[in-house]
N, C-alpha and C. Protein backbone atom coordinates (compact mmCIF):
# COMPACT_ATOMS: atom_id res chain seq x y z
N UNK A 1 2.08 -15.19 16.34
CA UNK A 1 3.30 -15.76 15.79
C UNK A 1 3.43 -15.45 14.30
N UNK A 2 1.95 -15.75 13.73
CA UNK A 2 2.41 -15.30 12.21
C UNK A 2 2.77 -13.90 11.79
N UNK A 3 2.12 -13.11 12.72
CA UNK A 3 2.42 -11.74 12.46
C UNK A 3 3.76 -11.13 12.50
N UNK A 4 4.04 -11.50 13.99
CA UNK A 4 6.28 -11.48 14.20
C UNK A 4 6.62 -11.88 13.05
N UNK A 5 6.35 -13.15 12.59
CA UNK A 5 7.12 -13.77 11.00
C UNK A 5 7.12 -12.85 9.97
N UNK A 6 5.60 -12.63 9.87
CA UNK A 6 5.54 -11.88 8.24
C UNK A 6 6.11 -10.37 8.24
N UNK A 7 6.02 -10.05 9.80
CA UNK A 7 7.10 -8.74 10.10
C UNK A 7 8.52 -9.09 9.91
N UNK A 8 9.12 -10.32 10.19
CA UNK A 8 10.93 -10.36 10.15
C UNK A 8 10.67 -10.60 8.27
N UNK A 9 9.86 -11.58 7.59
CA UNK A 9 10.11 -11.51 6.04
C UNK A 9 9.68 -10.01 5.30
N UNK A 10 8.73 -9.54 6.04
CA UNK A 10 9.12 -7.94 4.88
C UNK A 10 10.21 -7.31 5.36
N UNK A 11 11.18 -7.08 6.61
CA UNK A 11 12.32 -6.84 6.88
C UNK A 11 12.88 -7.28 6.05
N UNK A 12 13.53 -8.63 6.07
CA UNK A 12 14.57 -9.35 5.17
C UNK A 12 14.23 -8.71 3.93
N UNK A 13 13.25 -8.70 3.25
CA UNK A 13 12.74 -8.35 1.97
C UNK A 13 13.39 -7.22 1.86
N UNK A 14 12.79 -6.11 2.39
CA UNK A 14 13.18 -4.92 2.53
C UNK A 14 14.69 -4.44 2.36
N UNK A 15 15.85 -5.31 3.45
CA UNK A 15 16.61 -5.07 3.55
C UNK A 15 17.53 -5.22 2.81
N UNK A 16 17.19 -6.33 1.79
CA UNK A 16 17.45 -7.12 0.48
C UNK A 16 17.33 -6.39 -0.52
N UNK A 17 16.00 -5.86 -0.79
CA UNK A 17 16.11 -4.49 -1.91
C UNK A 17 16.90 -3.05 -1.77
N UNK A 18 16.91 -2.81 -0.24
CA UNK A 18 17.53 -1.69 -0.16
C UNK A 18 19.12 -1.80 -0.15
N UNK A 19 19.88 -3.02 -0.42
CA UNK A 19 21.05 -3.37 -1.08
C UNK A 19 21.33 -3.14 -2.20
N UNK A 20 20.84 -3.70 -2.76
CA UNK A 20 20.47 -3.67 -4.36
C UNK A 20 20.58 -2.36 -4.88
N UNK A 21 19.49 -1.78 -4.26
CA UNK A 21 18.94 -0.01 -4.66
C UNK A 21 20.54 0.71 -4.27
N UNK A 22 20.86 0.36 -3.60
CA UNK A 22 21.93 1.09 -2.90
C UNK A 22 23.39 0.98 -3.49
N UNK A 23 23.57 -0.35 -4.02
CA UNK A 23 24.76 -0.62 -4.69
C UNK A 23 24.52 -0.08 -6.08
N UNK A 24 23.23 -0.18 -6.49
CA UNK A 24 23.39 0.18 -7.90
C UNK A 24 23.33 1.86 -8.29
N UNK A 25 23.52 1.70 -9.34
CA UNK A 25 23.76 3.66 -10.35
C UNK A 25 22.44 3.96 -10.66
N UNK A 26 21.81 3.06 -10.46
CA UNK A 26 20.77 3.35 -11.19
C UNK A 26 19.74 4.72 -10.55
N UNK A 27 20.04 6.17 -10.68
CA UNK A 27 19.14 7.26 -10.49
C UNK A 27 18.98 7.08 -9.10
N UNK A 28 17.79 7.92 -8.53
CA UNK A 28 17.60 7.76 -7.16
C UNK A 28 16.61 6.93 -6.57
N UNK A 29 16.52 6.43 -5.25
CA UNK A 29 16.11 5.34 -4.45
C UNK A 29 15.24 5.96 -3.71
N UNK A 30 13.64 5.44 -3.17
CA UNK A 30 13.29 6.16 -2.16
C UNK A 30 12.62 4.84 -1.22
N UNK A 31 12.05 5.58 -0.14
CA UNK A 31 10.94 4.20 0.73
C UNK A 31 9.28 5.39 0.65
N UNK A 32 8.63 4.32 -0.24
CA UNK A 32 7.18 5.20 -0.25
C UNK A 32 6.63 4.76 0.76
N UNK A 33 6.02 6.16 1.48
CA UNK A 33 5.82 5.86 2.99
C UNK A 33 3.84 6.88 2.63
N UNK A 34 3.17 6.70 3.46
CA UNK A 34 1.67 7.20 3.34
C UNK A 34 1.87 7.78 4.95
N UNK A 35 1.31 9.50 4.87
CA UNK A 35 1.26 9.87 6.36
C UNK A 35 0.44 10.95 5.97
N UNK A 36 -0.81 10.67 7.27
CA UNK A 36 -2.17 11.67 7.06
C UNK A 36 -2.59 11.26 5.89
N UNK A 37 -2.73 12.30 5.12
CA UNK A 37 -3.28 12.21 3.48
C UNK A 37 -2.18 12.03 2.58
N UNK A 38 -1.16 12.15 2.34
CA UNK A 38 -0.42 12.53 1.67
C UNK A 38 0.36 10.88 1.36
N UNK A 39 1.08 11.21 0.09
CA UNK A 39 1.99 10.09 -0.33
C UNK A 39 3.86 10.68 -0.67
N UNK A 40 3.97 10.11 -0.06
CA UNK A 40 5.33 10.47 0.24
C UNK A 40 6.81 10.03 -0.12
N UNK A 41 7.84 10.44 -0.45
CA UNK A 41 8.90 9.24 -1.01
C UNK A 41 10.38 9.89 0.31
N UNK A 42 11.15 9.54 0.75
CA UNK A 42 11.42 9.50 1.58
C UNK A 42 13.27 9.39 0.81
N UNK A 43 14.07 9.66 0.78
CA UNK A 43 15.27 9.40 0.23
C UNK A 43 16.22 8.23 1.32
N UNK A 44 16.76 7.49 0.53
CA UNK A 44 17.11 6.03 1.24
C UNK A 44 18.33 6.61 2.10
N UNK A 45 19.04 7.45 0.93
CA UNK A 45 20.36 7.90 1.75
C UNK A 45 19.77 8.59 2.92
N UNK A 46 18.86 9.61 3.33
CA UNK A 46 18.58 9.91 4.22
C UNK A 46 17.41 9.07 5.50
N UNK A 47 17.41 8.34 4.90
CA UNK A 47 16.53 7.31 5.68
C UNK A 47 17.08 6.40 6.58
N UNK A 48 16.57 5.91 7.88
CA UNK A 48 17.64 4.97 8.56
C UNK A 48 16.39 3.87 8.72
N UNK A 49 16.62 3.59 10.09
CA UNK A 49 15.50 1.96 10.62
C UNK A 49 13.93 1.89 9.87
N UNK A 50 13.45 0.97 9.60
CA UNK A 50 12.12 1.26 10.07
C UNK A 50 11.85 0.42 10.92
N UNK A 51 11.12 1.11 11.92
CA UNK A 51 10.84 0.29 13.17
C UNK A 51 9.21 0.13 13.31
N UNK A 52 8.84 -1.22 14.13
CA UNK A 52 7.27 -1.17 14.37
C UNK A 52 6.37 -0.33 14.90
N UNK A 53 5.08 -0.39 15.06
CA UNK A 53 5.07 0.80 16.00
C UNK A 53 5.32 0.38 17.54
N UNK A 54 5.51 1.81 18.56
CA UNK A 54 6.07 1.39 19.61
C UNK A 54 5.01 2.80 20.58
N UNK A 55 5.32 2.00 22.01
CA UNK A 55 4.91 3.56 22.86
C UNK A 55 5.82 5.16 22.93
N UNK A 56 5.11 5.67 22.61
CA UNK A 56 5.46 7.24 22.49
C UNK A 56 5.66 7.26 24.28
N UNK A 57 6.47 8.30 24.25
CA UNK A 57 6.02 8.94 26.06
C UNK A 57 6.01 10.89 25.55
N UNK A 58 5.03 11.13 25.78
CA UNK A 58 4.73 12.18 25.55
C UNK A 58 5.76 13.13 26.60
N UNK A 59 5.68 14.51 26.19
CA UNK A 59 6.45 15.35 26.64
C UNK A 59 5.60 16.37 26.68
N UNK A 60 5.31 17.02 27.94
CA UNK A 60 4.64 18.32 27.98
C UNK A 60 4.87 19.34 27.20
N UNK A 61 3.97 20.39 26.85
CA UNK A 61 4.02 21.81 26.59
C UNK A 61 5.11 21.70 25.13
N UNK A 62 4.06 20.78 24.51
CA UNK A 62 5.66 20.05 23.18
C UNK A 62 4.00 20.53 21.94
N UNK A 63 4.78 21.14 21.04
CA UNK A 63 3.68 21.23 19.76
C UNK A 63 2.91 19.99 19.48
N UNK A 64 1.48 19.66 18.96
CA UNK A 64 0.71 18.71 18.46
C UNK A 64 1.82 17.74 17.88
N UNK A 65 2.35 18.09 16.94
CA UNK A 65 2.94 16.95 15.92
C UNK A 65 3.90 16.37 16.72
N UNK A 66 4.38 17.10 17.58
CA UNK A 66 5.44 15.93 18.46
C UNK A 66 4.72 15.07 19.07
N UNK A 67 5.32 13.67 19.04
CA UNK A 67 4.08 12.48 19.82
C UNK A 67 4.52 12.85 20.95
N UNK A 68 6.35 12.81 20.86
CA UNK A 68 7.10 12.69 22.80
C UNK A 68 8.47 11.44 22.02
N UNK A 69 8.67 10.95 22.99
CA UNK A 69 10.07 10.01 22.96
C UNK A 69 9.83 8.58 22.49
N UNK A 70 10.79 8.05 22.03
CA UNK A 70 10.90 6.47 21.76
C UNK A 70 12.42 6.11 21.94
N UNK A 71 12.14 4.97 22.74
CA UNK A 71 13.14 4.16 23.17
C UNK A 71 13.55 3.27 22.43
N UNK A 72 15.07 3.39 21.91
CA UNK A 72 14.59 2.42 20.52
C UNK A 72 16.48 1.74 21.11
N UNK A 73 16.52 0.84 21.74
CA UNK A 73 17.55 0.05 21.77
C UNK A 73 18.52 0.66 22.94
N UNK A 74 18.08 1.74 23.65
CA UNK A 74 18.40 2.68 24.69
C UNK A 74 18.83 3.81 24.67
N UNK A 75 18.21 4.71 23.21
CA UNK A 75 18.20 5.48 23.01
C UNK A 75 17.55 6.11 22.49
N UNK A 76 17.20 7.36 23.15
CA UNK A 76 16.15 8.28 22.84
C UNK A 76 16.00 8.47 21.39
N UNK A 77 14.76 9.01 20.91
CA UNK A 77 14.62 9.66 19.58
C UNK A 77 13.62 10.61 19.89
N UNK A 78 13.34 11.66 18.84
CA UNK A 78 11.89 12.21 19.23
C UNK A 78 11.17 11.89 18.11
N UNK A 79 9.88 11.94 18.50
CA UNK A 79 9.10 10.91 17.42
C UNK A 79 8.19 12.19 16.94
N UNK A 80 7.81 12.08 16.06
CA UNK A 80 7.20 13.39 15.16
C UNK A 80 6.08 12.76 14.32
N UNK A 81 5.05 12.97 14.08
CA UNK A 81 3.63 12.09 13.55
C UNK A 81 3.95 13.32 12.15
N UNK A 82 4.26 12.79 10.91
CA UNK A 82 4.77 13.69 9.82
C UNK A 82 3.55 14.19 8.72
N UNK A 83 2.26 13.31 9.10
CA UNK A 83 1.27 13.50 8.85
C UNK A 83 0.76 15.04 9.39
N UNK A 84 0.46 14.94 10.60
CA UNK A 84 0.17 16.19 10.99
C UNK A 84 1.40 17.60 10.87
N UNK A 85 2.34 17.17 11.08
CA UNK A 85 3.89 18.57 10.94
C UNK A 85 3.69 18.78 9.54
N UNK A 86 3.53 18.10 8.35
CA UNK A 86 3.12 18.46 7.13
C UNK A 86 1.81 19.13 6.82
N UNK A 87 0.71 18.47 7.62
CA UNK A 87 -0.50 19.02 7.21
C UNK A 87 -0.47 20.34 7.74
N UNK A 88 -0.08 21.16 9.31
CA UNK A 88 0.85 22.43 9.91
C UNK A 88 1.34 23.20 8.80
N UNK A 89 2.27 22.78 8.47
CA UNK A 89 3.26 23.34 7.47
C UNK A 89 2.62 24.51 6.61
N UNK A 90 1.80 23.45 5.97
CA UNK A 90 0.74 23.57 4.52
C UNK A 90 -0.53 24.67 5.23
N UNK A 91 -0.55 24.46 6.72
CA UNK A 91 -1.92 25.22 6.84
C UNK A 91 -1.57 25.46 8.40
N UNK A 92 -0.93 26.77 8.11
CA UNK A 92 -0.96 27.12 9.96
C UNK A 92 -2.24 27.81 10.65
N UNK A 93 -2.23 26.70 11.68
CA UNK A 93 -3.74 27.13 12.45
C UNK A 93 -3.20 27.01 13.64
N UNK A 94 -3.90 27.04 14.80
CA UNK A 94 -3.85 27.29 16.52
C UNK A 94 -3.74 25.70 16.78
N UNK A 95 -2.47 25.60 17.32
CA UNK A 95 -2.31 24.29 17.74
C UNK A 95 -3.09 24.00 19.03
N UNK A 96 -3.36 22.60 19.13
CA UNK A 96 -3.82 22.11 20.22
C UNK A 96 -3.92 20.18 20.71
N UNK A 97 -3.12 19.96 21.46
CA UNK A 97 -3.38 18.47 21.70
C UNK A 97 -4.51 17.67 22.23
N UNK A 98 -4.76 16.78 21.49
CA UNK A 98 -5.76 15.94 21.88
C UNK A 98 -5.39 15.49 23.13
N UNK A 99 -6.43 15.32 24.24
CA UNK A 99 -6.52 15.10 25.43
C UNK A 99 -5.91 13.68 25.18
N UNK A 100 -6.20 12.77 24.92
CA UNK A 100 -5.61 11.61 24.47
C UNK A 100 -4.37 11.30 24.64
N UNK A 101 -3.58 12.43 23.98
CA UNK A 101 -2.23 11.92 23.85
C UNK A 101 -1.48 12.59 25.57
N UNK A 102 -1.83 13.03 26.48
CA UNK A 102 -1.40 13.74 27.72
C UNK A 102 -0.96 12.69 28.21
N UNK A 103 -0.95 11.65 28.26
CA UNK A 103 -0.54 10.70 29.28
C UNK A 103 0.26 9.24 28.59
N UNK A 104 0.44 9.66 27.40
CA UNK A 104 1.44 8.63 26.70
C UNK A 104 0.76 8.39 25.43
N UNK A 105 1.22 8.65 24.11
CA UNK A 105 0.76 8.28 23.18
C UNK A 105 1.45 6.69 22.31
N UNK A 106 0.05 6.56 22.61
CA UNK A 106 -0.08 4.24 21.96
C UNK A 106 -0.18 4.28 21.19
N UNK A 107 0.78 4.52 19.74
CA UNK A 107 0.68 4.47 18.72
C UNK A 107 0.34 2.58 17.84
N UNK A 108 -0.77 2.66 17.38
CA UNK A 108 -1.06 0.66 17.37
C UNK A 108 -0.95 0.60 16.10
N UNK A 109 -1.09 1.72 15.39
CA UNK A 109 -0.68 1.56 13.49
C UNK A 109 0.38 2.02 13.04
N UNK A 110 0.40 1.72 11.64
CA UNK A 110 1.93 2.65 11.09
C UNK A 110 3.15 1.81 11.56
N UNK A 111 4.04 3.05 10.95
CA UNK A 111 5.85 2.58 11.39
C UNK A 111 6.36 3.87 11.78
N UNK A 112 7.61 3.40 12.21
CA UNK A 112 8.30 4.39 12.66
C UNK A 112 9.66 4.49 11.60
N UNK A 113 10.12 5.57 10.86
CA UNK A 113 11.17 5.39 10.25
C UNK A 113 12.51 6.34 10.93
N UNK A 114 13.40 5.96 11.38
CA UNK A 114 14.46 7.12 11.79
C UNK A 114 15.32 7.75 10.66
N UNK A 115 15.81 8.67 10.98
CA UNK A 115 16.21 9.65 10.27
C UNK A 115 18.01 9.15 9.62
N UNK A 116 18.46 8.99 8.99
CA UNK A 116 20.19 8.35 8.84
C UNK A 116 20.87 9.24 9.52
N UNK A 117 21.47 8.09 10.72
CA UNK A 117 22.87 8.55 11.60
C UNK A 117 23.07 10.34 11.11
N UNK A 118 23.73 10.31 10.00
CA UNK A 118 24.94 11.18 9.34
C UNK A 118 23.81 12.69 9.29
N UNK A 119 22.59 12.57 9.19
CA UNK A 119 21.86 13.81 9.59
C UNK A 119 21.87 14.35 11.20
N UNK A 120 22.50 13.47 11.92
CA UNK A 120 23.21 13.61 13.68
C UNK A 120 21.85 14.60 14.28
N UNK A 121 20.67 13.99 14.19
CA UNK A 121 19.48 13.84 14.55
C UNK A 121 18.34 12.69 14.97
N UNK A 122 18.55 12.52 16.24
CA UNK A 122 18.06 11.20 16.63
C UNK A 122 16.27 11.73 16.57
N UNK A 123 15.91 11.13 15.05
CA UNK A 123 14.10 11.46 15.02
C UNK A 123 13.74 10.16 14.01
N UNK A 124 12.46 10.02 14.82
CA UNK A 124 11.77 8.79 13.88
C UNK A 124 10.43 9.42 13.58
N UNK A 125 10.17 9.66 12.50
CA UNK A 125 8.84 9.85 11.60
C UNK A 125 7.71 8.87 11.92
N UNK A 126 6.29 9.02 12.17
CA UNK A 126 5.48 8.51 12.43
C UNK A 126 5.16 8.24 10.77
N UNK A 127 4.61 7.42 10.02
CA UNK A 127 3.84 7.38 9.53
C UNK A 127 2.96 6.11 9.15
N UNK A 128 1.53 6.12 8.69
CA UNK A 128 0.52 5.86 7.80
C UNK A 128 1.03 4.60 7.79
N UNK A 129 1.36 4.25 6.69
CA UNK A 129 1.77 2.82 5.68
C UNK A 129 3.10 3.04 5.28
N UNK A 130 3.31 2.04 5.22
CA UNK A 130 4.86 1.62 4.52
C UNK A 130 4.77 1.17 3.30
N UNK A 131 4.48 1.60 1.99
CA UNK A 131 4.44 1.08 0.71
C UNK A 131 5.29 0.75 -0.09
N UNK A 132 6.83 0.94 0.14
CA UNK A 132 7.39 -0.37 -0.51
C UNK A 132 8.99 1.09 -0.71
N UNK A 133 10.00 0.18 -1.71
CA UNK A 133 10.75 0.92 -2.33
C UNK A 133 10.53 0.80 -3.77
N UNK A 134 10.44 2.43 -3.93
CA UNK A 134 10.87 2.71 -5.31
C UNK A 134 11.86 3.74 -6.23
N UNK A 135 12.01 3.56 -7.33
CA UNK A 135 12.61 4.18 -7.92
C UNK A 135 12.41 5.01 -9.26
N UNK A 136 13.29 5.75 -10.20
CA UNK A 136 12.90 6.94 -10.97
C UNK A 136 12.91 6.27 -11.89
N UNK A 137 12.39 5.00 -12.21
CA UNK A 137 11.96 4.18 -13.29
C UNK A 137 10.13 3.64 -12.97
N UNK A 138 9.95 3.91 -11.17
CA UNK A 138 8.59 3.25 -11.13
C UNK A 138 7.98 4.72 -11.61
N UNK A 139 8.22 5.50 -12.00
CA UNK A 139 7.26 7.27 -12.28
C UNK A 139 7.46 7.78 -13.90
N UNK A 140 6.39 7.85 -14.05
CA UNK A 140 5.72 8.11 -15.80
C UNK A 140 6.08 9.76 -15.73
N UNK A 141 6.10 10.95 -15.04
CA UNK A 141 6.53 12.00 -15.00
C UNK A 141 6.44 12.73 -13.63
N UNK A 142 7.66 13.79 -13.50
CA UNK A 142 8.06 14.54 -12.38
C UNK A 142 7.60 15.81 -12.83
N UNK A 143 7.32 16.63 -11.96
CA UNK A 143 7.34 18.12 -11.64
C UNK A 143 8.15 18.29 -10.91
N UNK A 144 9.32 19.73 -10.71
CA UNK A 144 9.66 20.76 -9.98
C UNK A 144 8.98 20.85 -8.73
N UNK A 145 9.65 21.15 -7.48
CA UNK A 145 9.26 21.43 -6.58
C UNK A 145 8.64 23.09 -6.99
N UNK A 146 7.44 23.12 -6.37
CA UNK A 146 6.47 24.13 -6.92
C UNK A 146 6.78 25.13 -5.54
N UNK A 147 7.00 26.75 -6.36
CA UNK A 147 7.04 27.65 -6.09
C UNK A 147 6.65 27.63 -4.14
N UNK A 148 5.24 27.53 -3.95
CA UNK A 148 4.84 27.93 -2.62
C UNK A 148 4.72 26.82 -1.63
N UNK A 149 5.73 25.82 -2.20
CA UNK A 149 5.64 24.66 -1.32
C UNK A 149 6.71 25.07 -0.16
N UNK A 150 6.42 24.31 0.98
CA UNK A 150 7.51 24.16 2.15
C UNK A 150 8.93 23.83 1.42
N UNK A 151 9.74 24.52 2.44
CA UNK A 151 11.20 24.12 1.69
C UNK A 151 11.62 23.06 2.23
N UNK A 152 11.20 21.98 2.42
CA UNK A 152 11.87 20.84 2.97
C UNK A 152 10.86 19.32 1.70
N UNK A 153 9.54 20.57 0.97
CA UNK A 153 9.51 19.47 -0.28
C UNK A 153 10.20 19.93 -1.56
N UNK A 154 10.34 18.21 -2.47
CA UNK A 154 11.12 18.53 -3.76
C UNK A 154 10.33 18.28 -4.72
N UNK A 155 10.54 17.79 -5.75
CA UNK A 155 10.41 17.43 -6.86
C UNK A 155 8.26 16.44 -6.53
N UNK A 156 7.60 16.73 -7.46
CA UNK A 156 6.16 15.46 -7.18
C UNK A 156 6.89 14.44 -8.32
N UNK A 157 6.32 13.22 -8.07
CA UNK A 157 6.33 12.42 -9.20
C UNK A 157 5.18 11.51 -9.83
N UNK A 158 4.52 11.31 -10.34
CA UNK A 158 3.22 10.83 -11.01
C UNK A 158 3.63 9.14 -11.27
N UNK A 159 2.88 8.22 -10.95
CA UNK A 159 3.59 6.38 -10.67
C UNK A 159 2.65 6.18 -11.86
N UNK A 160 2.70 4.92 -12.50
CA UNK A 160 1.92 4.31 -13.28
C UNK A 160 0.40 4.09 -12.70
N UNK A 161 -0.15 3.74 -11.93
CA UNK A 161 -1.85 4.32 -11.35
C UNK A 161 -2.17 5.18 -11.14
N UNK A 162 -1.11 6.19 -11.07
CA UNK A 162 -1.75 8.12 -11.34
C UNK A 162 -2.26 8.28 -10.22
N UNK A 163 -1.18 8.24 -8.68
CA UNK A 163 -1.08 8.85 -8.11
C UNK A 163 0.32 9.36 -8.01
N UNK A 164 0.03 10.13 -7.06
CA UNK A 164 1.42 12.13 -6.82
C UNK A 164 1.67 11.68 -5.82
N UNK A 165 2.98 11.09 -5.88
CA UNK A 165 4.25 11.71 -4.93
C UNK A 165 4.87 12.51 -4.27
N UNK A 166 4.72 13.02 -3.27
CA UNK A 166 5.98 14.49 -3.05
C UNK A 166 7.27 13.97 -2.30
N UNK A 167 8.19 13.74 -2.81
CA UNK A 167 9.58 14.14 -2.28
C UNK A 167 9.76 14.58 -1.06
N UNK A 168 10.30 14.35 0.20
CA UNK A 168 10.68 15.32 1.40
C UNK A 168 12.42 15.38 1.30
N UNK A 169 12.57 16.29 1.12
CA UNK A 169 14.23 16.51 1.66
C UNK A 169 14.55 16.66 3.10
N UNK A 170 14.62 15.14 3.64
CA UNK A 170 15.07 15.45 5.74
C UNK A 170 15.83 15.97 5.77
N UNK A 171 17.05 16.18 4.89
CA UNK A 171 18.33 16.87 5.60
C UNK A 171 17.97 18.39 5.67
N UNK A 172 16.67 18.85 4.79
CA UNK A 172 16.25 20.20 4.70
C UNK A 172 15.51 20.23 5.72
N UNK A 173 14.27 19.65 5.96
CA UNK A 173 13.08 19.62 7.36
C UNK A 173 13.96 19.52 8.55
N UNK A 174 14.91 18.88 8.66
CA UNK A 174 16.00 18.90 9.92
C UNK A 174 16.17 20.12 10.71
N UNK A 175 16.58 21.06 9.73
CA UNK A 175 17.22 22.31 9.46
C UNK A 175 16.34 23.21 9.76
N UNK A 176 15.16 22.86 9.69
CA UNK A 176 13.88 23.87 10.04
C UNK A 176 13.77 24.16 11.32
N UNK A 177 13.56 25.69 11.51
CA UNK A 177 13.66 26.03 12.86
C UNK A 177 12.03 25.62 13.30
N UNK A 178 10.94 25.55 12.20
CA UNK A 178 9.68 25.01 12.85
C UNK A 178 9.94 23.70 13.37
N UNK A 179 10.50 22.92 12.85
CA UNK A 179 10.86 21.34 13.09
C UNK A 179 11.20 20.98 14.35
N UNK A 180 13.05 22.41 14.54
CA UNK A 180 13.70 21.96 15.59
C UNK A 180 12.87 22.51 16.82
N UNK A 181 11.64 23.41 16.72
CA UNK A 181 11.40 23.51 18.18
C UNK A 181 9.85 23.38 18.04
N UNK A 182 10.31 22.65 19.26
CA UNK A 182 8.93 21.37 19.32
C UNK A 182 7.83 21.90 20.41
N UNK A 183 8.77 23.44 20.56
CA UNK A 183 7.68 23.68 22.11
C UNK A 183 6.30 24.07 21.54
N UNK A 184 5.14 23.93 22.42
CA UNK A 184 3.93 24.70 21.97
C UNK A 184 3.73 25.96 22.25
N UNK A 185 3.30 26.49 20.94
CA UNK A 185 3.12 27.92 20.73
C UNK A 185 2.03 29.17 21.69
């Protein structure tokens, strides 16, 4: 019971700041999200639900990073673990699925974030942790999206405890023909 609760008050919370963030001028908005290794900022405008975690239903002969499907109110999404499609990205090797996930992947950690309507891509991002919203006032300095990065990252940003940020542009990763096909190689 306490757990449902303290899940509907970081909602409310959540949903409360991302008003705020949203009505105001103030620069840009993100949701810092943790997937695999990496720390991540996520753009609000392109961001939709975050949802709990839920059962995957796997899909055959589908690349590693695809988990498979989620049913999210009676409608499909495809669910993508962004940890691993990033860590891919960064380092292409011989895919292969864990025996594990063949028969339905039980995702028991993390969140699920979907992608905003207006990108007319029904996908929810697996990731890590949900670390909060921030903005281009919580970061002491940015870098340029660097030369040999994937084109779907932007800008890093450096926070006051001196850790690195990277930026994802979804409406760019969308667009990726690695992204859009999920079959295995």
């Amino acid at each position: 019971m306490g757990k449902r609760e303290s899940l509907r008050d970081l909602h409310t919370r959540l949903a409360e700041r991302l008003s705020l963030l949203r009505s105001s001028d103030a620069g840009q908005a993100w949701l810092a999200v943790t997937a695999g290794t990496g720390n991540y900022l996520l753009s609000l405008r392109q961001s939709g639900e975050v949802l709990p975690a839920a059962r995957a239903y796997t899909v055959p002969r589908t690349a590693s990073w695809f988990i498979g499907v989620l049913n999210v109110r009676g409608s499909l999404f495809g669910a993508v673990n962004l940890g691993q499609f990033i860590e891919q990205s960064l380092h292409p090797r011989a895919e292969s699925r864990p025996q594990s996930q063949q028969d339905g992947y039980d995702v028991e950690h993390g969140r699920f974030v979907t992608l905003n309507p207006l990108l007319d891509v029904n996908c929810a991002l697996h990731v890590s942790d949900l670390v909060g919203l921030r903005a281009t006032e919580n970061f002491e300095s940015s870098v340029p999206r660097l030369p040999h990065a994937p084109a779907f990252f932007g800008p890093q940003f450096l926070d006051q405890q001196g850790k690195l940020w990277q930026e994802l542009d979804l409406q760019v990763l969308v667009q990726m023909p690695d992204f859009i096909n999920i079959s295995a190689s």
